[in-house]
C-alpha atoms as a PDB file:
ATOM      1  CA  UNK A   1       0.000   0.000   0.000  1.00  0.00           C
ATOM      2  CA  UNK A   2       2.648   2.425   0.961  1.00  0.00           C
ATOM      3  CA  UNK A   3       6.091   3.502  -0.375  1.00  0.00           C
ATOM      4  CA  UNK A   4       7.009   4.136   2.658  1.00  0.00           C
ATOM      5  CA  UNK A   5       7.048   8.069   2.415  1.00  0.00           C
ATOM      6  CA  UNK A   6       3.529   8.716   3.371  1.00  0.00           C
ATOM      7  CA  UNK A   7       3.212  10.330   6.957  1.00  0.00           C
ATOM      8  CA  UNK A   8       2.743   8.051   9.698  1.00  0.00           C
ATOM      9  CA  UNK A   9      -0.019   9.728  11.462  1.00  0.00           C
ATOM     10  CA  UNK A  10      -2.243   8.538   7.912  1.00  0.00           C
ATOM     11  CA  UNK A  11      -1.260   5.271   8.229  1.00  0.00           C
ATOM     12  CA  UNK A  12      -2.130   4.887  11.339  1.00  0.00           C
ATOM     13  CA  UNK A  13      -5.557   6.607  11.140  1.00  0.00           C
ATOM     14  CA  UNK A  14      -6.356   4.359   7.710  1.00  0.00           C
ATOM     15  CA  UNK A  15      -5.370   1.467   9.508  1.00  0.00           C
ATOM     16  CA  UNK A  16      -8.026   2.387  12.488  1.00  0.00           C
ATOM     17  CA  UNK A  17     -10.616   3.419   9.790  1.00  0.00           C
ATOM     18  CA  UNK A  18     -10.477  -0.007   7.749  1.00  0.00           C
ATOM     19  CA  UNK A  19     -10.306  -1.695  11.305  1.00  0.00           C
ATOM     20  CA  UNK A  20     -13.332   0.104  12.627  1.00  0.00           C
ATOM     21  CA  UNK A  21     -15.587  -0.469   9.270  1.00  0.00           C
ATOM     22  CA  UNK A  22     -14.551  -4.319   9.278  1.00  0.00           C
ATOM     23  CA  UNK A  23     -15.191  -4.122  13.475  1.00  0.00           C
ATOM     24  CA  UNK A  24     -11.853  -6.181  14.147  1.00  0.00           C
ATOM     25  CA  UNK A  25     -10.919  -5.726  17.674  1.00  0.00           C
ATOM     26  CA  UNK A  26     -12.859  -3.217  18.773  1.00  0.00           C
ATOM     27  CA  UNK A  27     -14.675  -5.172  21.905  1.00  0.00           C
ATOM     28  CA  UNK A  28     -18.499  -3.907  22.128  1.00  0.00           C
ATOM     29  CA  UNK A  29     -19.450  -1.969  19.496  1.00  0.00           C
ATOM     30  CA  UNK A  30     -21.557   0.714  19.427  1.00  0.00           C
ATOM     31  CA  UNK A  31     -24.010   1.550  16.812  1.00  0.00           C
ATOM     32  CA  UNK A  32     -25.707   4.896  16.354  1.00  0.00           C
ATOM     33  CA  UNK A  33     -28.541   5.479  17.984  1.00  0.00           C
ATOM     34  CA  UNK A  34     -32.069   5.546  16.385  1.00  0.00           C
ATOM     35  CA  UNK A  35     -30.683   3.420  13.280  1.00  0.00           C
ATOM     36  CA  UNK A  36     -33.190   0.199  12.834  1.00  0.00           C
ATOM     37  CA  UNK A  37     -31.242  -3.279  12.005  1.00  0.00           C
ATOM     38  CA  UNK A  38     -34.791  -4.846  11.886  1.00  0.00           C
ATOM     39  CA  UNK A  39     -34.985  -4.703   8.361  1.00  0.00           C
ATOM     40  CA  UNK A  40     -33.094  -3.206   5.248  1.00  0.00           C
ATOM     41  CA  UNK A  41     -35.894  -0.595   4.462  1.00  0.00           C
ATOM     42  CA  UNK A  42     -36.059   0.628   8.035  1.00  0.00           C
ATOM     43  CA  UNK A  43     -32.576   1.034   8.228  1.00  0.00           C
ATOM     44  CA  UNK A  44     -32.345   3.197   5.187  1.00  0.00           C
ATOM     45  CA  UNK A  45     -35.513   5.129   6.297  1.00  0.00           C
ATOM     46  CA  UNK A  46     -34.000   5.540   9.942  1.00  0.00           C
ATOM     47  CA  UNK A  47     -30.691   7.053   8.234  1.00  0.00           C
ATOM     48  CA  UNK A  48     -32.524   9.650   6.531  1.00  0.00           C
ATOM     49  CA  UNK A  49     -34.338  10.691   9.560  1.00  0.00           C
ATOM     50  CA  UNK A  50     -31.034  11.049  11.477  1.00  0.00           C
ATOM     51  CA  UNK A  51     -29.612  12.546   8.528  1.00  0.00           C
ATOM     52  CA  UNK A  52     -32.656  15.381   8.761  1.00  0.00           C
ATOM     53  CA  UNK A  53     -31.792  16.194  12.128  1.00  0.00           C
ATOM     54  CA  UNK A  54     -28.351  16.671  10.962  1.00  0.00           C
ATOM     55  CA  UNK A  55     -29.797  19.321   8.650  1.00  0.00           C
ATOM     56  CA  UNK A  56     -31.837  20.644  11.502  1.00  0.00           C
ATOM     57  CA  UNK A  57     -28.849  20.970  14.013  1.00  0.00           C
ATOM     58  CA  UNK A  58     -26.480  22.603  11.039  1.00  0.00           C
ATOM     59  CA  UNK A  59     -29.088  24.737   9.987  1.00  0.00           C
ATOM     60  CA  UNK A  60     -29.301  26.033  13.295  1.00  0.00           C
ATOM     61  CA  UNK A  61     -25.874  26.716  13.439  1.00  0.00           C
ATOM     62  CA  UNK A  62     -25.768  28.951   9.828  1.00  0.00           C
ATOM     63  CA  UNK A  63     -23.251  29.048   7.541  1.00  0.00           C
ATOM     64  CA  UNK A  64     -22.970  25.783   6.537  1.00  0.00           C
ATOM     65  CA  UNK A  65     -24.495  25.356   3.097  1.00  0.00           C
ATOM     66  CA  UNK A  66     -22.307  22.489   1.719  1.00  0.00           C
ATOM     67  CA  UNK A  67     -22.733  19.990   4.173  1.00  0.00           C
ATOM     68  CA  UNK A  68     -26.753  21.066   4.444  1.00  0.00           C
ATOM     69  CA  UNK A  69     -26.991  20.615   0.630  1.00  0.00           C
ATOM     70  CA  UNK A  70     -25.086  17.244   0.368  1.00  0.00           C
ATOM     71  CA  UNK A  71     -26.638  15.916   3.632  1.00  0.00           C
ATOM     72  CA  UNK A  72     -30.312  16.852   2.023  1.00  0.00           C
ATOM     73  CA  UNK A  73     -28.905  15.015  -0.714  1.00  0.00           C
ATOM     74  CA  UNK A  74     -28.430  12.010   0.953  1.00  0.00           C
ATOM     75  CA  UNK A  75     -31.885  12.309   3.115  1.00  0.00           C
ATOM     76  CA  UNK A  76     -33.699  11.991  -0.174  1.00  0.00           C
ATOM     77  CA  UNK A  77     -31.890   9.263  -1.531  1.00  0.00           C
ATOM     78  CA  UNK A  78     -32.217   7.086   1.761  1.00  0.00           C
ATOM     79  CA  UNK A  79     -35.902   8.299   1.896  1.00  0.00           C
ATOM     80  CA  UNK A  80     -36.754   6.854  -1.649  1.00  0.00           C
ATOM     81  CA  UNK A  81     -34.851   3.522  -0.812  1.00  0.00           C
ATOM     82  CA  UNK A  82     -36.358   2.840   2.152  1.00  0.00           C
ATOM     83  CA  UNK A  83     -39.907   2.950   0.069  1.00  0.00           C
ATOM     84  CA  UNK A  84     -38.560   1.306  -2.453  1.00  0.00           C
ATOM     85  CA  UNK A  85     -37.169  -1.654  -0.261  1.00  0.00           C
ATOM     86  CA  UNK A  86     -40.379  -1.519   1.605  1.00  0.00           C
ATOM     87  CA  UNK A  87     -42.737  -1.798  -1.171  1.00  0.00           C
ATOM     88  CA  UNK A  88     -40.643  -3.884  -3.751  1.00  0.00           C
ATOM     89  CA  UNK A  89     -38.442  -6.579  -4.014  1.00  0.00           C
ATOM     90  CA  UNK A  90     -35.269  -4.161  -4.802  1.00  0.00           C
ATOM     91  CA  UNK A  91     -32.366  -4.965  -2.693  1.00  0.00           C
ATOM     92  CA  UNK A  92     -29.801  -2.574  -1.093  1.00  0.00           C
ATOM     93  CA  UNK A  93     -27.201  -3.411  -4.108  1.00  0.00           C
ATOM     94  CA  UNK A  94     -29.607  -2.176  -6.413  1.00  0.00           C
ATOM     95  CA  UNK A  95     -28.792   1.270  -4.977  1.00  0.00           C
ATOM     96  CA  UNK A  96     -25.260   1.844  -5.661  1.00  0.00           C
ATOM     97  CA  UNK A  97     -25.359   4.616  -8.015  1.00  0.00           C
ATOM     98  CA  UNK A  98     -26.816   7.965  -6.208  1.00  0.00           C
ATOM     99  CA  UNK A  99     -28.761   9.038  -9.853  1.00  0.00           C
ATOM    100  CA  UNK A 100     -30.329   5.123  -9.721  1.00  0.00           C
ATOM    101  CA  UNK A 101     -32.784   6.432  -6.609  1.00  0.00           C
ATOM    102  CA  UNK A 102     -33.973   9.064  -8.658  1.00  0.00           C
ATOM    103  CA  UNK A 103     -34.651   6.760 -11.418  1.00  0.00           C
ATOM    104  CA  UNK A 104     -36.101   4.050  -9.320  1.00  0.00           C
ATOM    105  CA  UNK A 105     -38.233   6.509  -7.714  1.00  0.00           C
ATOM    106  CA  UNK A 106     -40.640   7.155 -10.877  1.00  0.00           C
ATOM    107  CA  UNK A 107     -40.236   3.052 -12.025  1.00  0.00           C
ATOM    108  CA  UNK A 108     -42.054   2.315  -8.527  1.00  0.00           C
ATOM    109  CA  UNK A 109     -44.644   5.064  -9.213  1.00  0.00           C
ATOM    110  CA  UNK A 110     -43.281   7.126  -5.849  1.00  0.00           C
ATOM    111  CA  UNK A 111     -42.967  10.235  -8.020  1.00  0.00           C
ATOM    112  CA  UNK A 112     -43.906  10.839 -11.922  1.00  0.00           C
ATOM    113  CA  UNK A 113     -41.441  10.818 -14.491  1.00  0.00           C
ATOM    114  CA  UNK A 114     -40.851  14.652 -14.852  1.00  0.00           C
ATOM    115  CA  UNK A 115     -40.450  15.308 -10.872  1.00  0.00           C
ATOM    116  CA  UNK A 116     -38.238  12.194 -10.920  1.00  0.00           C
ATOM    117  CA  UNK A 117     -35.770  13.604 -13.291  1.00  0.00           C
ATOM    118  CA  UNK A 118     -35.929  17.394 -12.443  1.00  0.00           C
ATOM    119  CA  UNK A 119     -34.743  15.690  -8.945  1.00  0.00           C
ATOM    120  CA  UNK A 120     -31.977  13.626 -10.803  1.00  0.00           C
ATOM    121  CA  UNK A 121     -31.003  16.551 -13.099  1.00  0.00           C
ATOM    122  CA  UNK A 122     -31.285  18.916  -9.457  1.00  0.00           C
ATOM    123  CA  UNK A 123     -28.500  16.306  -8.016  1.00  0.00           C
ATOM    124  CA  UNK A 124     -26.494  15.865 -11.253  1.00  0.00           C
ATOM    125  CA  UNK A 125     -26.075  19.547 -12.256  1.00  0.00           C
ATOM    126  CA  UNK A 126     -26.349  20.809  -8.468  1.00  0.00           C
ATOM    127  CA  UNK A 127     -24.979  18.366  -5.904  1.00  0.00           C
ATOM    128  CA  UNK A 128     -21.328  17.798  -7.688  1.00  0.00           C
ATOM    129  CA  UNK A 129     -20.926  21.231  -8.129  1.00  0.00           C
ATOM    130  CA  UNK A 130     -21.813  22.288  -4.654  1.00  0.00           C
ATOM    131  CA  UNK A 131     -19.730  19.805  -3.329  1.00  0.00           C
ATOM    132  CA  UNK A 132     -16.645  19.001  -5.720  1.00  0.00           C
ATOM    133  CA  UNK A 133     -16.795  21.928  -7.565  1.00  0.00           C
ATOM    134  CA  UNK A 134     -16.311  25.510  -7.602  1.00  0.00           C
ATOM    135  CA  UNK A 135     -19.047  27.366  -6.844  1.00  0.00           C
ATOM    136  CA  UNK A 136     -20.140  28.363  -3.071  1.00  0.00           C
ATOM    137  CA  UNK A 137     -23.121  26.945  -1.935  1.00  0.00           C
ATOM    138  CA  UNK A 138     -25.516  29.886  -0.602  1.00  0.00           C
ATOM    139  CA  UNK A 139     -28.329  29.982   2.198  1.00  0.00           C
ATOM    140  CA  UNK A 140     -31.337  30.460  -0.012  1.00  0.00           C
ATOM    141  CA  UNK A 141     -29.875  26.794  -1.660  1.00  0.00           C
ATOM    142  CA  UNK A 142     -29.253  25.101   1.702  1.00  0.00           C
ATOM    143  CA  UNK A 143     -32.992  26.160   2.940  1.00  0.00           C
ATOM    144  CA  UNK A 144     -34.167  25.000  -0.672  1.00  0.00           C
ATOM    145  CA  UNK A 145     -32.749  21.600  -0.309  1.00  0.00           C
ATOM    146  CA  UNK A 146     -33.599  21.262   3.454  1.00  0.00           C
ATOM    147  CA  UNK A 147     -37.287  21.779   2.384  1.00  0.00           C
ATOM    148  CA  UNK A 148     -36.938  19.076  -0.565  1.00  0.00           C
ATOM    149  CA  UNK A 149     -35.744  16.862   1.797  1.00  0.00           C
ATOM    150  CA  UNK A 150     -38.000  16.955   4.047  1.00  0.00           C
ATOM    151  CA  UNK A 151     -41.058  17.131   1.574  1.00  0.00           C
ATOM    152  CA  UNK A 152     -39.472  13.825   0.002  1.00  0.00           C
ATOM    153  CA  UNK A 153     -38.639  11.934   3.256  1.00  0.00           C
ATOM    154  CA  UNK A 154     -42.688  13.206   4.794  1.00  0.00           C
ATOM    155  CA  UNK A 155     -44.667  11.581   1.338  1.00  0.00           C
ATOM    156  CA  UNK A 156     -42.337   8.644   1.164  1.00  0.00           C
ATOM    157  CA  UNK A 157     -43.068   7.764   4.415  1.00  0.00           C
ATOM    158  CA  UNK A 158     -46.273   8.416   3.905  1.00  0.00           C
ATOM    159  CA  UNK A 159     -46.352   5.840   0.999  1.00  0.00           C
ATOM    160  CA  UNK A 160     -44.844   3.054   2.777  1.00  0.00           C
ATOM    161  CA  UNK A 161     -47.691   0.837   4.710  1.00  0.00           C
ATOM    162  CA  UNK A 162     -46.006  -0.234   7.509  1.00  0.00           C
ATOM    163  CA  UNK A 163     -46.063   3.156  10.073  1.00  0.00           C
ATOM    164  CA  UNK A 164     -44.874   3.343  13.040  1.00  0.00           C
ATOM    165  CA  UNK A 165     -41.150   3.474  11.963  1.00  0.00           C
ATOM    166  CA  UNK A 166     -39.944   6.953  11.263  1.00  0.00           C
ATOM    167  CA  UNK A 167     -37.719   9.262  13.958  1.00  0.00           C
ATOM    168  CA  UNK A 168     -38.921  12.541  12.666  1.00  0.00           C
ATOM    169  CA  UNK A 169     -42.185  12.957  14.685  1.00  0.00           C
END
């Protein structure tokens, strides 16, 4: 892996990382609280509940458009997974490309074609230049995408039969 010229202090922290995501030798582990292991679509719905607080307790703090925008980013995407693992027979490896939730989203009939892909096209154009690019995420943008979010994660939730499962109330 190393040449032997990279600093020490990364090694060591990439070593603890890989360690901590395969949970070798960590004794008890603890998992974040609020996150379901009942079931795959819980999980993912659970996530994007934590992942609106998130918003809430950044928002509250101002100033910190990127991380709103790309954590509203993932708050949708976990939101339409969790209905679509809920209501179909879609697996969690189905969901490795971010744009594939938008997609999936309109297949499943959660959202008609043209919202579908103005929230693909929103993430494709938007979210990689907010985040890898160089433009500076504003406020008016963060509160836009905090009130997508939400709006997504509230109907999805609303779609799925099974209640009783979401953090946000």
């Amino acid at each position: 892996m190393s040449n032997g010229s990279d600093p020490t202090a990364v090694l060591t922290a990439l070593d603890r990382a890989q360690d901590a995501f395969e949970m070798v030798g960590r004794g008890r582990t603890a998992f974040e609280d609020g996150i379901s292991a009942d079931e795959d679509w819980k999980t993912q719905l659970t996530k994007a509940c934590r992942l609106l607080e998130v918003v809430d307790t950044l928002q509250s703090q101002d100033g910190y458009y990127t991380a709103v925008i790309e954590v509203c980013f993932g708050a949708i995407e976990r939101s339409i997974e969790a209905y679509a693992l809920a209501m179909t027979n879609d697996t969690l490896q189905d969901f490795q490309d971010h744009q594939f939730s938008y997609e999936r989203a309109h297949q499943i009939g959660l959202f008609e074609r043209e919202t579908a892909e103005a929230m693909k096209d929103l993430y494709s154009e938007n979210r990689t230049e907010s985040y890898y690019g160089g433009g500076r995420p504003t406020e008016e943008q963060a509160e836009a995408m905090t009130d997508l979010a939400s709006a997504v994660h509230q109907f999805a939730v609303s779609q799925i039969r099974e209640g009783g499962v979401c953090l946000c109330d």
